[in-house]
C-alpha atoms as a PDB file:
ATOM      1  CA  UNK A   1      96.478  92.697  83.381  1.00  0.00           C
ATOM      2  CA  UNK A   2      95.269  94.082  86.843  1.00  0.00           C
ATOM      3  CA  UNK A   3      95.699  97.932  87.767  1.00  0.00           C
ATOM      4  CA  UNK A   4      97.791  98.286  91.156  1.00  0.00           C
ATOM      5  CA  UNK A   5      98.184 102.363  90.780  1.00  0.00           C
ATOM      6  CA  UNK A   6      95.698 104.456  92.676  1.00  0.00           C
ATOM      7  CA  UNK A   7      93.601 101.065  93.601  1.00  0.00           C
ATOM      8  CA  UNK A   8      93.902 101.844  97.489  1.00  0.00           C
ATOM      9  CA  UNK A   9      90.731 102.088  99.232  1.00  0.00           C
ATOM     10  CA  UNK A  10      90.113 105.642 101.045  1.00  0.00           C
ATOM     11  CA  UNK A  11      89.297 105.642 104.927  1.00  0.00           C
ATOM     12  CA  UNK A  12      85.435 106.536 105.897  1.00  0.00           C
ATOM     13  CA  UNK A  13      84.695 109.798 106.414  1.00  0.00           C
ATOM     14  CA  UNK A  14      82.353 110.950 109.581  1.00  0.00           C
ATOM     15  CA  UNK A  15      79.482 112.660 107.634  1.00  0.00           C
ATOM     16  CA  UNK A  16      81.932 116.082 106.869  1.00  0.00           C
ATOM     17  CA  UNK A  17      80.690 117.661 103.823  1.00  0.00           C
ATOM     18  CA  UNK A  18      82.381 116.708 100.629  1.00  0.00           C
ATOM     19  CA  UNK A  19      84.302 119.581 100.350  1.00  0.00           C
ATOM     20  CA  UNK A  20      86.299 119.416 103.810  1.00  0.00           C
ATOM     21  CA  UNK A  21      87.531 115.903 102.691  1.00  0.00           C
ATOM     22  CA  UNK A  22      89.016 116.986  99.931  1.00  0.00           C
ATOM     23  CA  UNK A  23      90.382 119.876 100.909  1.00  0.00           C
ATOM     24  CA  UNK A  24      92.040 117.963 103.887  1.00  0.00           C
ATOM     25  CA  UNK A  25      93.253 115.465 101.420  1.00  0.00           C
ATOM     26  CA  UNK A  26      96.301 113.210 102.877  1.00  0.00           C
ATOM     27  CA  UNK A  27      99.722 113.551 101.101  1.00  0.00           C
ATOM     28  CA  UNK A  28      99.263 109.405 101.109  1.00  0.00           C
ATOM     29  CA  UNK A  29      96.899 107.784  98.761  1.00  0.00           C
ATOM     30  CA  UNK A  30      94.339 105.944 100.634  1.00  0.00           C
ATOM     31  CA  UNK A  31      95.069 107.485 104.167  1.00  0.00           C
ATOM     32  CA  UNK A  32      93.498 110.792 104.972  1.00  0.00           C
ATOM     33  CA  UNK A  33      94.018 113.520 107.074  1.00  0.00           C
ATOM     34  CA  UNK A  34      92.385 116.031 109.570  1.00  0.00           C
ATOM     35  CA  UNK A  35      88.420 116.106 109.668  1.00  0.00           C
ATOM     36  CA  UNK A  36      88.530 113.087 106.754  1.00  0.00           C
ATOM     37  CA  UNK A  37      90.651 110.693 108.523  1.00  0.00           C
ATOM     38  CA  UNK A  38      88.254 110.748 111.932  1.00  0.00           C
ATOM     39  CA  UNK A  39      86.147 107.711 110.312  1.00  0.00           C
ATOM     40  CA  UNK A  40      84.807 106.045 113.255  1.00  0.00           C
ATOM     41  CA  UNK A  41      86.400 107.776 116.164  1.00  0.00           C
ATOM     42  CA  UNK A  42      84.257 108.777 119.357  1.00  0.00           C
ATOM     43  CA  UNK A  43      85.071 111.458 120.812  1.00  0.00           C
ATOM     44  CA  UNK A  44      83.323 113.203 123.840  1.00  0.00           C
ATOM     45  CA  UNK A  45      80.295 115.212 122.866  1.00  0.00           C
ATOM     46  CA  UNK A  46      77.969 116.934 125.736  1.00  0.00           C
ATOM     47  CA  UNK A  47      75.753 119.990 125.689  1.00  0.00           C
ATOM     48  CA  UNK A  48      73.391 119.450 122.935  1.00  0.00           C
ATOM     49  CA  UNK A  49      69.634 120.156 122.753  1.00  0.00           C
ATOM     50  CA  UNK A  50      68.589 119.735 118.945  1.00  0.00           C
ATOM     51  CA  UNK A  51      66.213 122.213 117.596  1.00  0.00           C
ATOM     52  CA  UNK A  52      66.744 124.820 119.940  1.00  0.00           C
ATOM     53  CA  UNK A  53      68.995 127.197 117.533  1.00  0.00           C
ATOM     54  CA  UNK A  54      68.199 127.313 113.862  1.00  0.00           C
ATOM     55  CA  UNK A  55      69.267 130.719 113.054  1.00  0.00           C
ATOM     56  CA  UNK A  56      72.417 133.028 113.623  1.00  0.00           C
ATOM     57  CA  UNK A  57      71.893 137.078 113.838  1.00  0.00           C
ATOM     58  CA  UNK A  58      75.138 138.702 111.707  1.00  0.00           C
ATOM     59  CA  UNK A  59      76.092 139.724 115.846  1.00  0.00           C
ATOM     60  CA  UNK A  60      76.329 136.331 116.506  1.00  0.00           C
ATOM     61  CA  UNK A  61      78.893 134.741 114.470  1.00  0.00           C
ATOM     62  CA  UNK A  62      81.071 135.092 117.024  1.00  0.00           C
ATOM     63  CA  UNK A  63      79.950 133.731 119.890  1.00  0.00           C
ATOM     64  CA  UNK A  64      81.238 130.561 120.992  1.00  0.00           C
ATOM     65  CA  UNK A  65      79.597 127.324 119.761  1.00  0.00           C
ATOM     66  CA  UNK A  66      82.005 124.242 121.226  1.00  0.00           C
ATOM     67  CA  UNK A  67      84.656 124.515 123.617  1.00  0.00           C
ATOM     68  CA  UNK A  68      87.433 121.472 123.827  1.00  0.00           C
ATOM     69  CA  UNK A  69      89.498 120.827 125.955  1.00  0.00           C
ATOM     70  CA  UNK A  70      93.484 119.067 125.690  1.00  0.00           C
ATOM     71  CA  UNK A  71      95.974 118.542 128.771  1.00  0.00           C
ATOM     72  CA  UNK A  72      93.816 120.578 130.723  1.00  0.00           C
ATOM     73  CA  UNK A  73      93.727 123.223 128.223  1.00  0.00           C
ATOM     74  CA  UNK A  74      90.609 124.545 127.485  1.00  0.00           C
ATOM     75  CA  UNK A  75      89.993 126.252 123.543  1.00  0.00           C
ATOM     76  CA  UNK A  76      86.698 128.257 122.329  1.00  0.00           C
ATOM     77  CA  UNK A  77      85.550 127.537 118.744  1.00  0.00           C
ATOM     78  CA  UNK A  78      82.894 130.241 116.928  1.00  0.00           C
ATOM     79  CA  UNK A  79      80.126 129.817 114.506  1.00  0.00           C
ATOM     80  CA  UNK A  80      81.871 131.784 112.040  1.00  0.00           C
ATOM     81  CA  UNK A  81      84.934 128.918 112.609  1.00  0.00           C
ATOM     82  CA  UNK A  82      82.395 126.268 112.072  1.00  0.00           C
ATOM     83  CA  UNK A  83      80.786 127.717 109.537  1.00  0.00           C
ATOM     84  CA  UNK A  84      84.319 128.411 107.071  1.00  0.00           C
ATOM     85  CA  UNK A  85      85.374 126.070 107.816  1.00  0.00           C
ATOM     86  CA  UNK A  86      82.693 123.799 105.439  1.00  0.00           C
ATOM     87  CA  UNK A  87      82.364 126.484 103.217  1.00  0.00           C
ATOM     88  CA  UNK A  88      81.893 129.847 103.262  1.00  0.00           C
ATOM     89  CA  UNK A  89      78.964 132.529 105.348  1.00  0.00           C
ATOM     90  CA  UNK A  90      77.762 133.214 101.852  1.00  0.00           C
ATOM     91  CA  UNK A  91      76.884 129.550 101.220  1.00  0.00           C
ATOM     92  CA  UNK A  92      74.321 129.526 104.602  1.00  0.00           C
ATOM     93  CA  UNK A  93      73.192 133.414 104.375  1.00  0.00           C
ATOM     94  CA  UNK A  94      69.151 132.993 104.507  1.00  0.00           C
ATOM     95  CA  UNK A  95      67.428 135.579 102.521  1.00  0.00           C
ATOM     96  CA  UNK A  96      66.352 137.232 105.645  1.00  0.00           C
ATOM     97  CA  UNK A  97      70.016 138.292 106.322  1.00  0.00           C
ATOM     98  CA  UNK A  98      70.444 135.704 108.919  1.00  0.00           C
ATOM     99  CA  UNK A  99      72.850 132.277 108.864  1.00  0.00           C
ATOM    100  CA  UNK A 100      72.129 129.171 108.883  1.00  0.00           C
ATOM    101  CA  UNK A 101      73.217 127.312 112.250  1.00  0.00           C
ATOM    102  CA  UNK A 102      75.756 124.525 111.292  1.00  0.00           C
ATOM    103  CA  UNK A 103      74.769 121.471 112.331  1.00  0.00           C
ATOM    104  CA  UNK A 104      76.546 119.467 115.252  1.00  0.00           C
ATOM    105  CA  UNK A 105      78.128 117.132 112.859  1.00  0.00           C
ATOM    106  CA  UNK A 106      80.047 119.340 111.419  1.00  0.00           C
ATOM    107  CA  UNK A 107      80.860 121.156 114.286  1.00  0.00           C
ATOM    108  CA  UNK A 108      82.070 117.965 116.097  1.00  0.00           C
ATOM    109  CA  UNK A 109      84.135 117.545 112.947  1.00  0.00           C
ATOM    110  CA  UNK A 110      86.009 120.917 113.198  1.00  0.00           C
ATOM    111  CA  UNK A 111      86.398 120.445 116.969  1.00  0.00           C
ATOM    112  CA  UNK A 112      87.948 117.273 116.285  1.00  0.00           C
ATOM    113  CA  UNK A 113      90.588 118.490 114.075  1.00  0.00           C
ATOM    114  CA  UNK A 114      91.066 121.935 116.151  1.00  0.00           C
ATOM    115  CA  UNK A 115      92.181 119.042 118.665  1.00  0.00           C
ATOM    116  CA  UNK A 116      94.975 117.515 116.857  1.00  0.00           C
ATOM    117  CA  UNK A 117      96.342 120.840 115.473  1.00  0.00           C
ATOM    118  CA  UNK A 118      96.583 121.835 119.338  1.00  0.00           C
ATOM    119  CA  UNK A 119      98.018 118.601 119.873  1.00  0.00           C
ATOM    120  CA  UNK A 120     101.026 119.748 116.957  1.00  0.00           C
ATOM    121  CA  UNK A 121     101.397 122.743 117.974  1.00  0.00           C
ATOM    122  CA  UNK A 122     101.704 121.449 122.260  1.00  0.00           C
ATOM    123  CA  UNK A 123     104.270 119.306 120.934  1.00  0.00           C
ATOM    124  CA  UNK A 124     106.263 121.893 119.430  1.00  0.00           C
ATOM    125  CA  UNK A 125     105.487 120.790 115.597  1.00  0.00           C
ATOM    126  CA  UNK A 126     105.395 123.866 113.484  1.00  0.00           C
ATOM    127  CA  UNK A 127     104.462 124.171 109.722  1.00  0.00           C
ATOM    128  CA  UNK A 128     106.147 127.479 107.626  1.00  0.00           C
ATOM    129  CA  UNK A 129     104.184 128.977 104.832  1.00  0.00           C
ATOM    130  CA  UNK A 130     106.720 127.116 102.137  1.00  0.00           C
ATOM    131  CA  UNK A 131     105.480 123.849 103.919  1.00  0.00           C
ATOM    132  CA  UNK A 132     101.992 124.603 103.312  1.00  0.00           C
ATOM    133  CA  UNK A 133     102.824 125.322  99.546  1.00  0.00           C
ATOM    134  CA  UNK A 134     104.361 122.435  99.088  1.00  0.00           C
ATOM    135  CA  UNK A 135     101.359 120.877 100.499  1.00  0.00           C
ATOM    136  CA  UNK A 136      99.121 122.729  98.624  1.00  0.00           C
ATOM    137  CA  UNK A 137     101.417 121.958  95.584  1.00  0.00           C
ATOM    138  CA  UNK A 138     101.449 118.107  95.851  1.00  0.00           C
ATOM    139  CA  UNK A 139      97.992 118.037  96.416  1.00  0.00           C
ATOM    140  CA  UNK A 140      96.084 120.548  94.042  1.00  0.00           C
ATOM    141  CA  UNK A 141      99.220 120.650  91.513  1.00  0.00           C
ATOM    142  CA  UNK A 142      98.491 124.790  92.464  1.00  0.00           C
ATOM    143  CA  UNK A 143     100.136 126.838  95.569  1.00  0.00           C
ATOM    144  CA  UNK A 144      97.645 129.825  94.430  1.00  0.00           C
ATOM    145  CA  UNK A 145      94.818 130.030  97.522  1.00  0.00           C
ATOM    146  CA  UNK A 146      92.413 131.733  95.506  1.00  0.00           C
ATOM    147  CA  UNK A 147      92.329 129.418  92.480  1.00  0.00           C
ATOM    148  CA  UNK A 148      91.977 126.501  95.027  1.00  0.00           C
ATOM    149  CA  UNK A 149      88.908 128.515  97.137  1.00  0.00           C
ATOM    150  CA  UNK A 150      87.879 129.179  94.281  1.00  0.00           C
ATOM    151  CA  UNK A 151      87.339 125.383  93.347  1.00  0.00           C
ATOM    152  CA  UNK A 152      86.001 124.719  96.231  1.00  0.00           C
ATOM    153  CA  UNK A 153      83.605 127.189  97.694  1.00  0.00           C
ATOM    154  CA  UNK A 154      85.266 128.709 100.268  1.00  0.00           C
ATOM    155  CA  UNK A 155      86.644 132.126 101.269  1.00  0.00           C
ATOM    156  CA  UNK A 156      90.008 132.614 100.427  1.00  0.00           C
ATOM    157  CA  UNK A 157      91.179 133.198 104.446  1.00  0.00           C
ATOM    158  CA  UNK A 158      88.956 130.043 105.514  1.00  0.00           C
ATOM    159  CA  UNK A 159      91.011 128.298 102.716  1.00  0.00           C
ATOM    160  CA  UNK A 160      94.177 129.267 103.818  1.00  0.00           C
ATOM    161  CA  UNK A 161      93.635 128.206 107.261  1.00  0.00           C
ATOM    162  CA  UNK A 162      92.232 124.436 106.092  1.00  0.00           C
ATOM    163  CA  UNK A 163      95.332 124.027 104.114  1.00  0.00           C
ATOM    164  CA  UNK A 164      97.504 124.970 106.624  1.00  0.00           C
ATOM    165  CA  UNK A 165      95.901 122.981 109.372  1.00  0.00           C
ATOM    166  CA  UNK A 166      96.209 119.920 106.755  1.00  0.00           C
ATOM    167  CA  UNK A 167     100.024 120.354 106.545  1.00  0.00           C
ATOM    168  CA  UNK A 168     100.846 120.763 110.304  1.00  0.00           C
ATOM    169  CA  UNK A 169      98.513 117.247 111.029  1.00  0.00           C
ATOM    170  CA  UNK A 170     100.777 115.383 108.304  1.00  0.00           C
ATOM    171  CA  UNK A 171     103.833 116.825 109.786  1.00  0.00           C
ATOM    172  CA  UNK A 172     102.331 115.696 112.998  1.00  0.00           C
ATOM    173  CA  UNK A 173     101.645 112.567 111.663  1.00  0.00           C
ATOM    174  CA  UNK A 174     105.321 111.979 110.457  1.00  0.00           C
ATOM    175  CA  UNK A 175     106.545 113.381 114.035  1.00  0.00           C
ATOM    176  CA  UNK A 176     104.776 110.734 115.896  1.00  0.00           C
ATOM    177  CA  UNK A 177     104.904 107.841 113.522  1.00  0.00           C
ATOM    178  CA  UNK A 178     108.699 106.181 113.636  1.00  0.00           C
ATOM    179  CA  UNK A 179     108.377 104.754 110.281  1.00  0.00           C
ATOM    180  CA  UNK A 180     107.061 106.159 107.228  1.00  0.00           C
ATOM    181  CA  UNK A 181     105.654 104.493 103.750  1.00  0.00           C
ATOM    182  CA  UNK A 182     108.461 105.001 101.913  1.00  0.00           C
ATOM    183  CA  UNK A 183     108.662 105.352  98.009  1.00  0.00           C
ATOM    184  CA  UNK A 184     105.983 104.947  96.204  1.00  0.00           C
ATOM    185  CA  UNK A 185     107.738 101.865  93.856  1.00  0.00           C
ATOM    186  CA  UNK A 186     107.565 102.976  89.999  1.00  0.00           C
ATOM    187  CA  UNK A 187     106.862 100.742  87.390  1.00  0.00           C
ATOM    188  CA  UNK A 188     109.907  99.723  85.300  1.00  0.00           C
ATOM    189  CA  UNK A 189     110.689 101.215  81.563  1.00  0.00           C
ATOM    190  CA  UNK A 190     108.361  99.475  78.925  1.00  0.00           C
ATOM    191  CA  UNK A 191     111.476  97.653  76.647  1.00  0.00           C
ATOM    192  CA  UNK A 192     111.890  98.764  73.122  1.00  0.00           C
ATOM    193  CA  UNK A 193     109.873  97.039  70.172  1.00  0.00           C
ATOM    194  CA  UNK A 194     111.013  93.416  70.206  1.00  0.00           C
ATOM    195  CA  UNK A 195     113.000  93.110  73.380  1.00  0.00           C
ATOM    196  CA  UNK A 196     109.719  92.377  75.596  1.00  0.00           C
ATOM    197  CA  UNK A 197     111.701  88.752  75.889  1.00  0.00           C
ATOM    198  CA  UNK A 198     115.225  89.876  75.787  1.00  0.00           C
ATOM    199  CA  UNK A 199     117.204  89.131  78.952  1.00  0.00           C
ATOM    200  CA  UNK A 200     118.389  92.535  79.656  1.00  0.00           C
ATOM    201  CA  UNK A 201     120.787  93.749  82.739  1.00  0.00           C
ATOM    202  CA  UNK A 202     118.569  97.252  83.245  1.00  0.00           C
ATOM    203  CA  UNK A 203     115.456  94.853  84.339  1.00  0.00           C
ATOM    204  CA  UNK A 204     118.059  93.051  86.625  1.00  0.00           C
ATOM    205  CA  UNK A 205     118.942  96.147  88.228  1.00  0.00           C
ATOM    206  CA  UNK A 206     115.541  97.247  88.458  1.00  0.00           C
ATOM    207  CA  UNK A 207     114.692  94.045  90.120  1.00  0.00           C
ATOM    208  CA  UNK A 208     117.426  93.616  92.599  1.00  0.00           C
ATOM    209  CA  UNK A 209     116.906  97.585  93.701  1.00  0.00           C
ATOM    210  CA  UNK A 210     113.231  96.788  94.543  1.00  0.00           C
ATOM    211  CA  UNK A 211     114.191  92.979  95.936  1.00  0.00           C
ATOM    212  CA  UNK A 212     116.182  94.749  98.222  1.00  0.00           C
ATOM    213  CA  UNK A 213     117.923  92.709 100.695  1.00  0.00           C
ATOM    214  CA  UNK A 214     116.093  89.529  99.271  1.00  0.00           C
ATOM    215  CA  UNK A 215     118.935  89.294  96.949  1.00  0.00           C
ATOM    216  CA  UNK A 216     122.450  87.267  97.646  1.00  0.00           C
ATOM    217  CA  UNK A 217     124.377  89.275  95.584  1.00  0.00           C
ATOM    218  CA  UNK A 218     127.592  87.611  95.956  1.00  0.00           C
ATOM    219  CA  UNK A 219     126.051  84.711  95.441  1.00  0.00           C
ATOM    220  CA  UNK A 220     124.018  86.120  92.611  1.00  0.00           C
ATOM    221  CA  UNK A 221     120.633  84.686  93.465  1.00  0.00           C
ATOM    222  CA  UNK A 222     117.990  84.926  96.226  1.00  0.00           C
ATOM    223  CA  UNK A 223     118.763  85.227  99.787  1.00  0.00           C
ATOM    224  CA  UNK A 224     116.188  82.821 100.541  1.00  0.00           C
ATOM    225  CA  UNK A 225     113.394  80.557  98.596  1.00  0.00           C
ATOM    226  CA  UNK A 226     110.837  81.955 100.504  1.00  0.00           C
ATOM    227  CA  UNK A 227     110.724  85.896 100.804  1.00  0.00           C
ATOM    228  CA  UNK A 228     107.948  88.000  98.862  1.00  0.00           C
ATOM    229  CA  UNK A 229     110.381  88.608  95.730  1.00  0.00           C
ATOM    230  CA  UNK A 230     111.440  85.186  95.451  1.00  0.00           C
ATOM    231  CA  UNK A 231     107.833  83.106  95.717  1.00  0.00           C
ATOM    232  CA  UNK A 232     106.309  85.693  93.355  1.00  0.00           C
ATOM    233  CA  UNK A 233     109.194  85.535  90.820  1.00  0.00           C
ATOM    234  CA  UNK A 234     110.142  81.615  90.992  1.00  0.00           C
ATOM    235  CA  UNK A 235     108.999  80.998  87.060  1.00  0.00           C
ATOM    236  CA  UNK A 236     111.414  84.245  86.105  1.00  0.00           C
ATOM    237  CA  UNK A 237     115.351  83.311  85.199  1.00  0.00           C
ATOM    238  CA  UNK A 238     116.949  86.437  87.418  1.00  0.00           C
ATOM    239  CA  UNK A 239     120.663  86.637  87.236  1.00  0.00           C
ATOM    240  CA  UNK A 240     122.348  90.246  87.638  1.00  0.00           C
ATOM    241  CA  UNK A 241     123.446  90.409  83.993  1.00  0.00           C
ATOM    242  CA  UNK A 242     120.034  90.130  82.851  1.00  0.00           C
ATOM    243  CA  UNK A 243     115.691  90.211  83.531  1.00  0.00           C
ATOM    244  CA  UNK A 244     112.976  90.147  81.059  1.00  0.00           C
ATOM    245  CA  UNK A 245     110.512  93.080  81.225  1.00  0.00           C
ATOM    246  CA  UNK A 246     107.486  90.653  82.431  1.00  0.00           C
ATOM    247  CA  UNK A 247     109.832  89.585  85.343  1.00  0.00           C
ATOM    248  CA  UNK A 248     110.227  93.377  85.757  1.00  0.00           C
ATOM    249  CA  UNK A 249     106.214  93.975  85.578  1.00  0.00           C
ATOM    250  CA  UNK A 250     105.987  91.137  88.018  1.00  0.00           C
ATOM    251  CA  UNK A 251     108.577  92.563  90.374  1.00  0.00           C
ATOM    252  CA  UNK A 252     106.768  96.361  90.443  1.00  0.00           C
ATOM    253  CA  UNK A 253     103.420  94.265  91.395  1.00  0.00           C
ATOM    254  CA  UNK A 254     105.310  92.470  94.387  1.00  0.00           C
ATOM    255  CA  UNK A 255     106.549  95.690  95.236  1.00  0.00           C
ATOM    256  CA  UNK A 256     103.606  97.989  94.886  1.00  0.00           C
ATOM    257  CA  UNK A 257     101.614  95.117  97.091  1.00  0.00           C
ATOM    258  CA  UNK A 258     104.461  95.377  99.974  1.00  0.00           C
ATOM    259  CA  UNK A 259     103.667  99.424  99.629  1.00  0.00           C
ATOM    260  CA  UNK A 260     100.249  99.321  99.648  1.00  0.00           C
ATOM    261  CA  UNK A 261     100.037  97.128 102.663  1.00  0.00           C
ATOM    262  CA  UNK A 262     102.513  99.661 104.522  1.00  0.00           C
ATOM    263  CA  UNK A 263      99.928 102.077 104.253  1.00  0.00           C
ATOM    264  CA  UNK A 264      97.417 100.510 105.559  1.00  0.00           C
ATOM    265  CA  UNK A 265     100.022  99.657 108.656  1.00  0.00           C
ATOM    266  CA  UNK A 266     100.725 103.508 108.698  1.00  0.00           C
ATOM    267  CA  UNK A 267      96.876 104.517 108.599  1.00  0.00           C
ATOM    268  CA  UNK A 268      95.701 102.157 111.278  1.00  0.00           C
ATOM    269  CA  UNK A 269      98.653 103.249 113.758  1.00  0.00           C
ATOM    270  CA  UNK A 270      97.746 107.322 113.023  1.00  0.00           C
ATOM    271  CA  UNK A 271      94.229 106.517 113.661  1.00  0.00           C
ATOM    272  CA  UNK A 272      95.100 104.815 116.776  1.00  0.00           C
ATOM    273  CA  UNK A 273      96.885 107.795 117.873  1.00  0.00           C
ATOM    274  CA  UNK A 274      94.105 109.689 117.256  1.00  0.00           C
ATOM    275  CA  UNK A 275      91.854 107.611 119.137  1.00  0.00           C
ATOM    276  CA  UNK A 276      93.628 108.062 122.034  1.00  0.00           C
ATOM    277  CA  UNK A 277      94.488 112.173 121.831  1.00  0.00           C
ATOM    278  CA  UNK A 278      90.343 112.048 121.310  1.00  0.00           C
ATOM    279  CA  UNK A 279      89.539 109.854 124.359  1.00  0.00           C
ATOM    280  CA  UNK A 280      91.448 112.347 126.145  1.00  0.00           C
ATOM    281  CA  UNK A 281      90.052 115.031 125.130  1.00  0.00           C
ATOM    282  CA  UNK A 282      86.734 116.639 125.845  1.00  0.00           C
ATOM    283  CA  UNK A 283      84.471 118.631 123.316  1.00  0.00           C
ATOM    284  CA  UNK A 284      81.088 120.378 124.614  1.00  0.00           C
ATOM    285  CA  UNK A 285      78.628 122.019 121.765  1.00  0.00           C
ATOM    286  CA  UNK A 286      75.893 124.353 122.251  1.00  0.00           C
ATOM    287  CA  UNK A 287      72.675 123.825 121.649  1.00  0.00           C
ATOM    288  CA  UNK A 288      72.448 123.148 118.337  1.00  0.00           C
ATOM    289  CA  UNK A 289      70.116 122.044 115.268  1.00  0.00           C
ATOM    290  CA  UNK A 290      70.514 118.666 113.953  1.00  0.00           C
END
């Protein structure tokens, strides 16, 4: 029998390190946020000279290495924000005491995001620290920060900021998007030892809750030959007094199809919208080392 749970295919990334991704992780399976979701977006980039700057002086974390701009609203980013943002200063110390300059990648990756968390906050979307645990909660099953730095390599603080950056672009994502996935469906209740035949009215129920307005119920059939419930359970006997549990199974798979495919409807319409808040938007980096 095929697998439909947690079969979704993830969006590309844009070269981020591994740890940003998942930090960043979207509250939907198979449709990332921040720095992860930017797959394949272009974005203005001026300013750069590889190889000029390999090194960073501890005086010079903070000096601005990108500037963007959004509705005519110019922001600074720093090395030290570029840097935490991937990881921690410990991670690109050099034994000589100086840093490691990040490369442009990644800094086009945090200026990206720094742009759509402007965007929230220009349109008045706010996150409070109980939304970023619940964030935090759903995604890492933990609201502690330093057991989740901890996991991943980073400073507590840069942490902190990363999560809460992840939770205001899904509530921006939900304030700009009129429709959401719904529900993830749930399979239905595996029947009790010799009933996997049985006609049984809690399989009917289960069926006719998914089947939604597919289903005639005065007239105690389908609303129509054609609709996704109907063509995928013709072979099934459905009445509202009683289902079989493989009429059930093959109800959760029409279902969970229907879901999955609203996903991908919800993904591609966010990553329009970032598209366009990137084409208007303008980032300028240093000169940096490739």
């Amino acid at each position: 029998m095929p697998r439909y749970r947690g079969e979704q295919t993830a969006p590309r990334g844009i070269g981020l390190p591994t740890v940003i991704a998942l930090v960043l992780a979207s509250l939907l399976v198979g449709c990332a946020i921040g720095h992860f979701l930017l797959g394949g977006i272009a974005g203005g980039l001026s300013g750069m000279a590889p190889g000029q700057k390999t090194s960073l002086a501890e005086g010079e974390l903070d000096d601005v290495v990108a500037t963007y701009t959004l509705d005519g609203k110019s922001y600074e980013l720093t090395y030290r924000d570029a840097i935490m943002e991937s990881g921690s200063l410990d991670s690109v110390k050099k034994s000589d005491g100086t840093y490691r300059v990040p490369s442009a990648e990644s800094v086009l990756a945090v200026a990206r995001s720094k742009v759509i968390t402007a965007e929230a906050e220009r349109q008045g979307v706010t996150v409070s620290d109980e939304d970023v645990d619940a964030y935090a909660e759903a995604t890492f099953g933990t609201t502690d920060l330093s057991t989740i730095a901890t996991g991943y390599g980073m400073e507590q603080d840069a942490a902190g900021v990363l999560l809460r950056e992840a939770a205001l672009m899904s509530r921006l994502r939900d304030h700009v998007l009129s429709e959401g996935v719904g529900e993830e469906p749930q399979p239905p209740a595996e029947p009790e030892l010799g009933e996997e035949v049985t006609m049984l009215p809690e399989y009917a129920s289960y069926i006719i809750g998914l089947a939604g307005d597919e289903w005639d119920a005065e007239a105690d059939t389908w609303a129509s030959s054609d609709g996704p419930f109907a063509t995928s359970l013709a072979d099934y006997e459905i009445t509202s007094d009683g289902a079989t549990y493989e009429a059930a199974q093959q109800a959760y798979y029409t279902a969970y199809q229907q879901h999955v495919a609203r996903q991908a409807d919800y993904s591609a319409q966010w990553t329009d919208y970032v598209n366009g808040l990137l084409a208007n938007s303008a980032i300028t980096i240093s000169s940096l080392s490739l």
